[in-house]
Protein backbone atom coordinates (compact mmCIF):
# COMPACT_ATOMS: atom_id res chain seq x y z
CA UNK A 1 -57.94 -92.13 120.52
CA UNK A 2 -56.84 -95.56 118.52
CA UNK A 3 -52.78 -95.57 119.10
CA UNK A 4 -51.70 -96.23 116.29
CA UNK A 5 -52.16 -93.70 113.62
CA UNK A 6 -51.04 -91.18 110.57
CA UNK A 7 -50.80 -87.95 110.00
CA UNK A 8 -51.43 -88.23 106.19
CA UNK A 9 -53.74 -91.38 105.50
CA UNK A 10 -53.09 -90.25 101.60
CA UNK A 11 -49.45 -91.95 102.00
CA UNK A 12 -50.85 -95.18 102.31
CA UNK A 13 -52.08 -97.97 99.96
CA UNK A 14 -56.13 -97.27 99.28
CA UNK A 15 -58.70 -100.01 98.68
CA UNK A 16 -61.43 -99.42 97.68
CA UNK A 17 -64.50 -102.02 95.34
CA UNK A 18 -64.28 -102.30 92.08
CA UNK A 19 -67.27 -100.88 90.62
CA UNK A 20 -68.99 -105.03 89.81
CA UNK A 21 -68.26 -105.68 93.62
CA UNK A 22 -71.70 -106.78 95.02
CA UNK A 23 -72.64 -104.91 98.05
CA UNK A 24 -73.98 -106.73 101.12
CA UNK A 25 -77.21 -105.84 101.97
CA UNK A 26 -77.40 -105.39 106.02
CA UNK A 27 -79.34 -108.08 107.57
CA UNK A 28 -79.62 -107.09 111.23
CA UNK A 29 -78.10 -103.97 113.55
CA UNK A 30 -78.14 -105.46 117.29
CA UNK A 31 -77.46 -104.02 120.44
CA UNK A 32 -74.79 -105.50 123.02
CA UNK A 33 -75.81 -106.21 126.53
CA UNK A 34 -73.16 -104.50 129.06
CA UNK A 35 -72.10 -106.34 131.65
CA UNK A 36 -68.65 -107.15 133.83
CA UNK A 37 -65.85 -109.92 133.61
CA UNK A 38 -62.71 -111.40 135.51
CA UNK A 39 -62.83 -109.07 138.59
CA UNK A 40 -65.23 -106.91 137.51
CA UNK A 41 -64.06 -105.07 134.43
CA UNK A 42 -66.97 -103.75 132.12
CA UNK A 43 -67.38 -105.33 128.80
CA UNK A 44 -70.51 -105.68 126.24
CA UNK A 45 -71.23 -108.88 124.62
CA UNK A 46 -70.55 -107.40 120.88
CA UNK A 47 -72.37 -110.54 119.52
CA UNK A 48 -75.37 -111.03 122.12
CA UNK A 49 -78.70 -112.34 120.27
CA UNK A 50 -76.87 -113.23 116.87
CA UNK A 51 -77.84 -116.32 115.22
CA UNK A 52 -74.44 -118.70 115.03
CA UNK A 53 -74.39 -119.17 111.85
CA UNK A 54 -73.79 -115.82 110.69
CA UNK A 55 -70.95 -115.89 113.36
CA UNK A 56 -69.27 -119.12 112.59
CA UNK A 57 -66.23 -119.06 112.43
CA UNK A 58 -66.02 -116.25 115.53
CA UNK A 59 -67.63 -117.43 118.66
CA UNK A 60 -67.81 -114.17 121.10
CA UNK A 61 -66.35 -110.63 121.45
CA UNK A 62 -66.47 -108.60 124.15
CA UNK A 63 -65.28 -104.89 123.85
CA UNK A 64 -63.73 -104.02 127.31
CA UNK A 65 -63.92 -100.89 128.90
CA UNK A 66 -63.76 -97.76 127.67
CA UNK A 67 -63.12 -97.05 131.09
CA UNK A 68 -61.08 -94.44 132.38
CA UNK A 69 -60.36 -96.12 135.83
CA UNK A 70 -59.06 -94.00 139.23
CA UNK A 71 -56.23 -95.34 141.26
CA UNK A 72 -56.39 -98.74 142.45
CA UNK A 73 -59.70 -99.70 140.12
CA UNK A 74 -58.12 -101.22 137.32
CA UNK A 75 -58.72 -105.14 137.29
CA UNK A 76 -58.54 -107.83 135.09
CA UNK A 77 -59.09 -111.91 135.19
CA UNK A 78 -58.07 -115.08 137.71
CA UNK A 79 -56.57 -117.86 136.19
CA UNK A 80 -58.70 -119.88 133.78
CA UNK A 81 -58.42 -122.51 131.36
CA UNK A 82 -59.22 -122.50 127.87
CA UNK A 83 -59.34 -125.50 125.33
CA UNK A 84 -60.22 -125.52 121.54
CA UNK A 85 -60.28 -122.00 119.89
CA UNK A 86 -58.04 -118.91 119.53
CA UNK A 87 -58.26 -115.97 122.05
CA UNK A 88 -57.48 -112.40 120.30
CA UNK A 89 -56.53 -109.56 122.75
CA UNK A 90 -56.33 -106.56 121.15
CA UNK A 91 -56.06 -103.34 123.22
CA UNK A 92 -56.81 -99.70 121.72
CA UNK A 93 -55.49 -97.81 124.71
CA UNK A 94 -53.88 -99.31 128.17
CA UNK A 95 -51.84 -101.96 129.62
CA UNK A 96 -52.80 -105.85 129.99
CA UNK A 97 -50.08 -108.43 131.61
CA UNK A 98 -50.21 -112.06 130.56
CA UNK A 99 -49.52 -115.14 131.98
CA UNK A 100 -49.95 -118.98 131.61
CA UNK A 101 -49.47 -122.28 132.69
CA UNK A 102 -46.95 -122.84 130.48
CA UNK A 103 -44.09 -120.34 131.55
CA UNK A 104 -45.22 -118.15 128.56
CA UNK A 105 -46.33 -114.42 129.31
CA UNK A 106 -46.08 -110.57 127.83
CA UNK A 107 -47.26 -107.14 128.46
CA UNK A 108 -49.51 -106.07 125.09
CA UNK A 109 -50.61 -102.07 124.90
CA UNK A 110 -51.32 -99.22 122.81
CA UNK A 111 -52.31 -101.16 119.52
CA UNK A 112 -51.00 -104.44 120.33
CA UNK A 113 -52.44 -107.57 119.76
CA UNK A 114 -52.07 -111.30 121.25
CA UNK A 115 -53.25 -114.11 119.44
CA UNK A 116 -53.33 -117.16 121.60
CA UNK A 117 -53.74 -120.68 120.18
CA UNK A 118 -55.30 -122.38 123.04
CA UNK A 119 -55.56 -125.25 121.24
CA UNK A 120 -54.96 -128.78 123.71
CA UNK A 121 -55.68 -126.67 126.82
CA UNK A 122 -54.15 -123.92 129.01
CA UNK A 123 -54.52 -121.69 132.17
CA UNK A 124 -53.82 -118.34 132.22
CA UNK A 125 -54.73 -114.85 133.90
CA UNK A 126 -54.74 -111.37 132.23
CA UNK A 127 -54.33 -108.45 134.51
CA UNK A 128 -53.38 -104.93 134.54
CA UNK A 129 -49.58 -103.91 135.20
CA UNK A 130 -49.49 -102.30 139.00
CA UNK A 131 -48.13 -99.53 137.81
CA UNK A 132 -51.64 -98.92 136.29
CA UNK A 133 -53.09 -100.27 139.48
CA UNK A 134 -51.96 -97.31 141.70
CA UNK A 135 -52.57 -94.57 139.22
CA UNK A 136 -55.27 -95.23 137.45
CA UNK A 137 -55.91 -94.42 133.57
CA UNK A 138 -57.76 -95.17 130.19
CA UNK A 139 -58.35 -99.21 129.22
CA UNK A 140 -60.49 -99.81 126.08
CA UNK A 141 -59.81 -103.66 123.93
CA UNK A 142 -61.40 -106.04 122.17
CA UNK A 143 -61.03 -110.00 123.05
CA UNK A 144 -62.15 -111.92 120.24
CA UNK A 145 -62.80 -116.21 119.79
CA UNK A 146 -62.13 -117.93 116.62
CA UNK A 147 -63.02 -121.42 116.37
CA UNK A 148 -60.64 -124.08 115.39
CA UNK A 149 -61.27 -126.40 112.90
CA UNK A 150 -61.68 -130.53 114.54
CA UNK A 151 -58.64 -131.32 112.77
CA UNK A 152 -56.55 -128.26 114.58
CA UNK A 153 -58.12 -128.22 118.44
CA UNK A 154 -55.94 -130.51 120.18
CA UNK A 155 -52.65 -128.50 118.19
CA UNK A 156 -50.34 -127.51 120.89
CA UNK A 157 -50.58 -124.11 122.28
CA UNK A 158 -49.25 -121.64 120.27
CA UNK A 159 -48.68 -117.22 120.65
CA UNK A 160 -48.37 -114.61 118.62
CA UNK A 161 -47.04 -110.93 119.36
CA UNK A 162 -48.47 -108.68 117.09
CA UNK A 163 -47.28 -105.04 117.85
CA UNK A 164 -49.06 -102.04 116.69
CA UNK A 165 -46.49 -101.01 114.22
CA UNK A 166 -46.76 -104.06 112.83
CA UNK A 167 -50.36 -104.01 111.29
CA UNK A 168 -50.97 -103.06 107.88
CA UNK A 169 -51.87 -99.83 107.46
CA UNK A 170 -54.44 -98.89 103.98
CA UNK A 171 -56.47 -95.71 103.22
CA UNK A 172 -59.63 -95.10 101.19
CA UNK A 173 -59.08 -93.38 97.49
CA UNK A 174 -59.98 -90.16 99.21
CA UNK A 175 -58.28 -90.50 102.40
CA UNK A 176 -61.22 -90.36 104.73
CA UNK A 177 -60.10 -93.39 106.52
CA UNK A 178 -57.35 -95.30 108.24
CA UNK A 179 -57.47 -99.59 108.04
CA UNK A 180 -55.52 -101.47 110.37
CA UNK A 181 -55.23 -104.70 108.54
CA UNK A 182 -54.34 -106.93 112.47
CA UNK A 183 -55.26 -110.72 111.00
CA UNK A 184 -56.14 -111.94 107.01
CA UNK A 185 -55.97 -109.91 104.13
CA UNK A 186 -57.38 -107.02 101.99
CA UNK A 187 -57.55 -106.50 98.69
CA UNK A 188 -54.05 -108.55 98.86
CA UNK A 189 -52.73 -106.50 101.79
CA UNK A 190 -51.99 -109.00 104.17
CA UNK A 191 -51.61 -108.13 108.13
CA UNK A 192 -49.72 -110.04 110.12
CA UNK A 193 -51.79 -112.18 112.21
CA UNK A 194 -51.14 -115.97 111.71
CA UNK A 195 -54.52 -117.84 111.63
CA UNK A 196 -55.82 -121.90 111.36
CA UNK A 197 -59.08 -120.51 110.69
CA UNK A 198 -58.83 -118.37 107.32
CA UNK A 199 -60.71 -114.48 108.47
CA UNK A 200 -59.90 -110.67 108.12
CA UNK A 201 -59.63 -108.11 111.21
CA UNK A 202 -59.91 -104.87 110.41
CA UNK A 203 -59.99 -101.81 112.98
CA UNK A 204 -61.42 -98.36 110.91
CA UNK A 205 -61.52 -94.75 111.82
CA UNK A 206 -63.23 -92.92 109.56
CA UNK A 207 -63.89 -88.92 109.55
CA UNK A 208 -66.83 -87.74 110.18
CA UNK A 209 -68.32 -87.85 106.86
CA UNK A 210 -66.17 -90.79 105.16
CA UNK A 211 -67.14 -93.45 103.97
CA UNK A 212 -65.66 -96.93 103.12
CA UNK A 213 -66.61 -99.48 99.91
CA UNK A 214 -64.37 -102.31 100.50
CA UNK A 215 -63.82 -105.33 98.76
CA UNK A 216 -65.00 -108.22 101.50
CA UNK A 217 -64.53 -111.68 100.10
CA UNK A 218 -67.71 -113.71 99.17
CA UNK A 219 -66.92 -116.95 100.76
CA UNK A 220 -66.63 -114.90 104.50
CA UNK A 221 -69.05 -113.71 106.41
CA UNK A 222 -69.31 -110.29 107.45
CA UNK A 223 -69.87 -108.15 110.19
CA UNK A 224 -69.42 -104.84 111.74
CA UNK A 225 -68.68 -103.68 115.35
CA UNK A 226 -69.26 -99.90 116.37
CA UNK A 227 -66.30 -99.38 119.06
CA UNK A 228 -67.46 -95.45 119.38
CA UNK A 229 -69.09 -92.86 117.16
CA UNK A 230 -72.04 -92.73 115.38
CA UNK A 231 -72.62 -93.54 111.49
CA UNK A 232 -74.16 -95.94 108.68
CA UNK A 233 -74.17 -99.33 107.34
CA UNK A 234 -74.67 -100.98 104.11
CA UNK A 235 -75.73 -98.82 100.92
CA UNK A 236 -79.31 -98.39 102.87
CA UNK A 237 -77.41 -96.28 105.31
CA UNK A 238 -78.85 -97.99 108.13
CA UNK A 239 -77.78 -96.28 111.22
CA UNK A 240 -75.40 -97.68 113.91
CA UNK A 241 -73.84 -95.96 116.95
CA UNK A 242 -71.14 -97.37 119.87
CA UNK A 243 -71.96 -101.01 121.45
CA UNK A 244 -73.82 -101.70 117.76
CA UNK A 245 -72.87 -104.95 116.04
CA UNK A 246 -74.32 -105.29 112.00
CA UNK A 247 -74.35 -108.46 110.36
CA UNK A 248 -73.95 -108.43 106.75
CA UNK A 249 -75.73 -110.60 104.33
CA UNK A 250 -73.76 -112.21 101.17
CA UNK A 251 -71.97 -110.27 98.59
CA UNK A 252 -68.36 -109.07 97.70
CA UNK A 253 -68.45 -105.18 99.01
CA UNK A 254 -69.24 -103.83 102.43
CA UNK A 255 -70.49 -100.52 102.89
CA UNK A 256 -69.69 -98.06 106.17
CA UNK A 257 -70.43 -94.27 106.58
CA UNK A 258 -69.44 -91.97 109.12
CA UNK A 259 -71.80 -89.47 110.74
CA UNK A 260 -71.11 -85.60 109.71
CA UNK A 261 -71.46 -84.98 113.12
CA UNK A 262 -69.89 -86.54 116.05
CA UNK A 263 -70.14 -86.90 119.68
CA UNK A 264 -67.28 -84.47 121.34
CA UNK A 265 -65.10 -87.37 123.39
CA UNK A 266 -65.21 -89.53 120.09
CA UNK A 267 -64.34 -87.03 117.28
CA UNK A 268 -64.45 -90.12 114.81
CA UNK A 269 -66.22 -93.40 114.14
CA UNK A 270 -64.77 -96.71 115.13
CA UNK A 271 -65.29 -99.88 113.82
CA UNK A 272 -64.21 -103.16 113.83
CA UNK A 273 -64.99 -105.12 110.19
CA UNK A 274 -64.41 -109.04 110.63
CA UNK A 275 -65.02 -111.68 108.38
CA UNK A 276 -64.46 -115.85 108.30
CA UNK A 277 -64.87 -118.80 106.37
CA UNK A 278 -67.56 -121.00 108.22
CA UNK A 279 -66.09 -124.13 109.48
CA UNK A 280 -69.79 -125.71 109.56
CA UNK A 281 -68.66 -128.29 111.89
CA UNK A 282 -70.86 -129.27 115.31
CA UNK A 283 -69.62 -127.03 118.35
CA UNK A 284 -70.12 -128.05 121.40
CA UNK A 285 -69.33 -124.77 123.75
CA UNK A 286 -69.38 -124.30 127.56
CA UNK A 287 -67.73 -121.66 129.19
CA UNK A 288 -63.76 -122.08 128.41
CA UNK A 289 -64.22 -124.78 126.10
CA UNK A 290 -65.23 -125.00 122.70
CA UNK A 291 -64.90 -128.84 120.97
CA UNK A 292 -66.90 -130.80 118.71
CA UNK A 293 -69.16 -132.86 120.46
CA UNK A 294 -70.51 -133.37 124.34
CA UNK A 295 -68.28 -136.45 124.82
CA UNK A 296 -64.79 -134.10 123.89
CA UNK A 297 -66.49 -131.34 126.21
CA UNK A 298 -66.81 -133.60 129.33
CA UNK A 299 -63.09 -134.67 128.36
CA UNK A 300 -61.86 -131.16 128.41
CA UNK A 301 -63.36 -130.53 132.16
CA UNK A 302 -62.46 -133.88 133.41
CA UNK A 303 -59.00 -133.00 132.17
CA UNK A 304 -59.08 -129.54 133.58
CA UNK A 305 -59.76 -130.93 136.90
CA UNK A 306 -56.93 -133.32 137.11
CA UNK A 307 -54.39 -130.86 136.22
CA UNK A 308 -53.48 -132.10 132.40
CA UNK A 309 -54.14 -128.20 131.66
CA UNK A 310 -51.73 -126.94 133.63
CA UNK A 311 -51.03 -125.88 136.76
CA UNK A 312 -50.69 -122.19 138.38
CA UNK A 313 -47.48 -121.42 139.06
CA UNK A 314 -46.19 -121.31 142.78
CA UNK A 315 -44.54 -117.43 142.22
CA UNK A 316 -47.87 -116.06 142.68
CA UNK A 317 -48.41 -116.94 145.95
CA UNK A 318 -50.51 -119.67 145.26
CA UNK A 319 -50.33 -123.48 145.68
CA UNK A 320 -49.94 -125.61 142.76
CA UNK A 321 -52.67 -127.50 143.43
CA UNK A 322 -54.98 -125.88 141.15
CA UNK A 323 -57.66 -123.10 141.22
């Protein structure tokens, strides 16, 4: 169950398409590969198999977990560098700590969000709190890339906070659905993520049975992430379940439907709606980096491995010589 949440979706703003939106047609429904990160947490590659260039401006997304860990499972990630896009942690139920090179850290849960601007280059390490550690419990998130424009990947590194009572909440006209409104806007409700890269973020529950026609700006892409349930997409009611990503084709309305019926441990459908303005720039990605060309690439490693992205800090134990 999403944390944050209302009792009466019918006392919040509703958005809905006006009735000339164009809806996007649905131009593919893939599946995401599972597989296991950092330490060995278990994540699926939300955007496995889709062409870039219905991505662009996002570059990955991994949903991690649901997991309902035992005592002393929980894990999370070493240190690792990062240069030239924005990493967006968002977790739906559990604890993650933070840490970086920098002296900067946090402890996001429940609905929180952090958006980090890696920007010119950081290390950092994401783990679970050890209070988690001994006992065990539900972990379920989202960590999303954005690409940053040429102009803004050398910016200095930059974080934002975003607590779960701070996202915009909207309804549907009929109240069938709650829209956490984390980054961009809709239909001129604006949440309160900070972004280079202009896109939307939207996490939706919907009832079994709702559905959502929402305006979706023309000039972004658009796509659709099944986090659990089962349900529809587009006005062909093409049918997506959990670990599904649909990629929308061009238009100004997106369409998503909600299964009558729902599995018992996920009594609603969860999605996650994004949409971006393409940068159409080159991209030259490997691993932690993501820059323009091979030449800025080999300059991100070579500067990783001298240190200029930091250096782990000596309180964990750890030299400072580097990883």
């Amino acid at each position: 169950m999403p944390a944050v949440t209302v009792e009466n979706p019918l006392t919040l703003p509703r958005v809905a398409a006006s009735g000339d939106a164009v809806a996007r047609p649905v131009l593919a429904v893939t599946d995401a590969p599972s597989g296991f990160e950092g330490e060995g947490f278990p994540v699926r590659r939300a955007f496995a198999g889709i062409n870039y260039k219905y991505l662009d401006p996002f570059i990955m997304m991994d949903q991690m977990g649901e997991v309902d860990y035992g005592a002393g499972e929980p894990k999370g990630t070493p240190w690792h560098p990062h240069r030239g896009f924005e990493t967006v942690t968002y977790i739906i139920d559990g604890t993650f700590v933070h840490q970086d090179s920098n002296g900067g850290g946090g402890t996001i849960t429940n609905g929180d969000t952090q958006w980090m601007t890696a920007g010119s280059g950081l290390l950092h390490i994401e783990t679970p709190p050890e209070s988690l550690v001994a006992s065990g419990g539900l972990f379920h998130g989202l960590q999303l890339w954005v690409n940053l424009p040429a102009k803004d990947k050398m910016k200095d590194p930059r974080y934002q906070d975003i607590r779960g009572g701070q996202v915009q909440l909207l309804s549907t006209p009929d109240g069938g659905a709650l829209l956490r409104v984390i980054a961009g806007e809709l239909d001129g409700h604006e949440g309160p993520g900070i972004t280079h890269t202009p896109i939307t973020m939207v996490h939706a529950t919907l009832r079994p049975g709702a559905e959502i026609t929402l305006p979706w700006r023309a000039d972004f892409n658009g796509l659709a992430y099944v986090l659990a349930g089962r349900g529809s997409v587009g006005t062909e009611r093409r049918p997506v379940h959990l670990g599904q990503t649909a990629v929308f084709g061009a238009g100004s309305s997106l369409t998503v439907r909600a299964d009558e019926k729902q599995d018992s441990n996920h009594p609603d459908l969860e999605v996650v709606l994004l949409g971006g303005q393409p940068l159409r720039e080159p991209m030259a990605h490997y691993g932690p980096f993501v820059m323009n060309t091979r030449e800025e690439l080999q300059q991100a490693f070579d500067d990783y491995q001298k240190g200029r992205l930091g250096r782990i800090p000596a309180v964990h134990g750890m030299s400072e010589g580097g990883l």
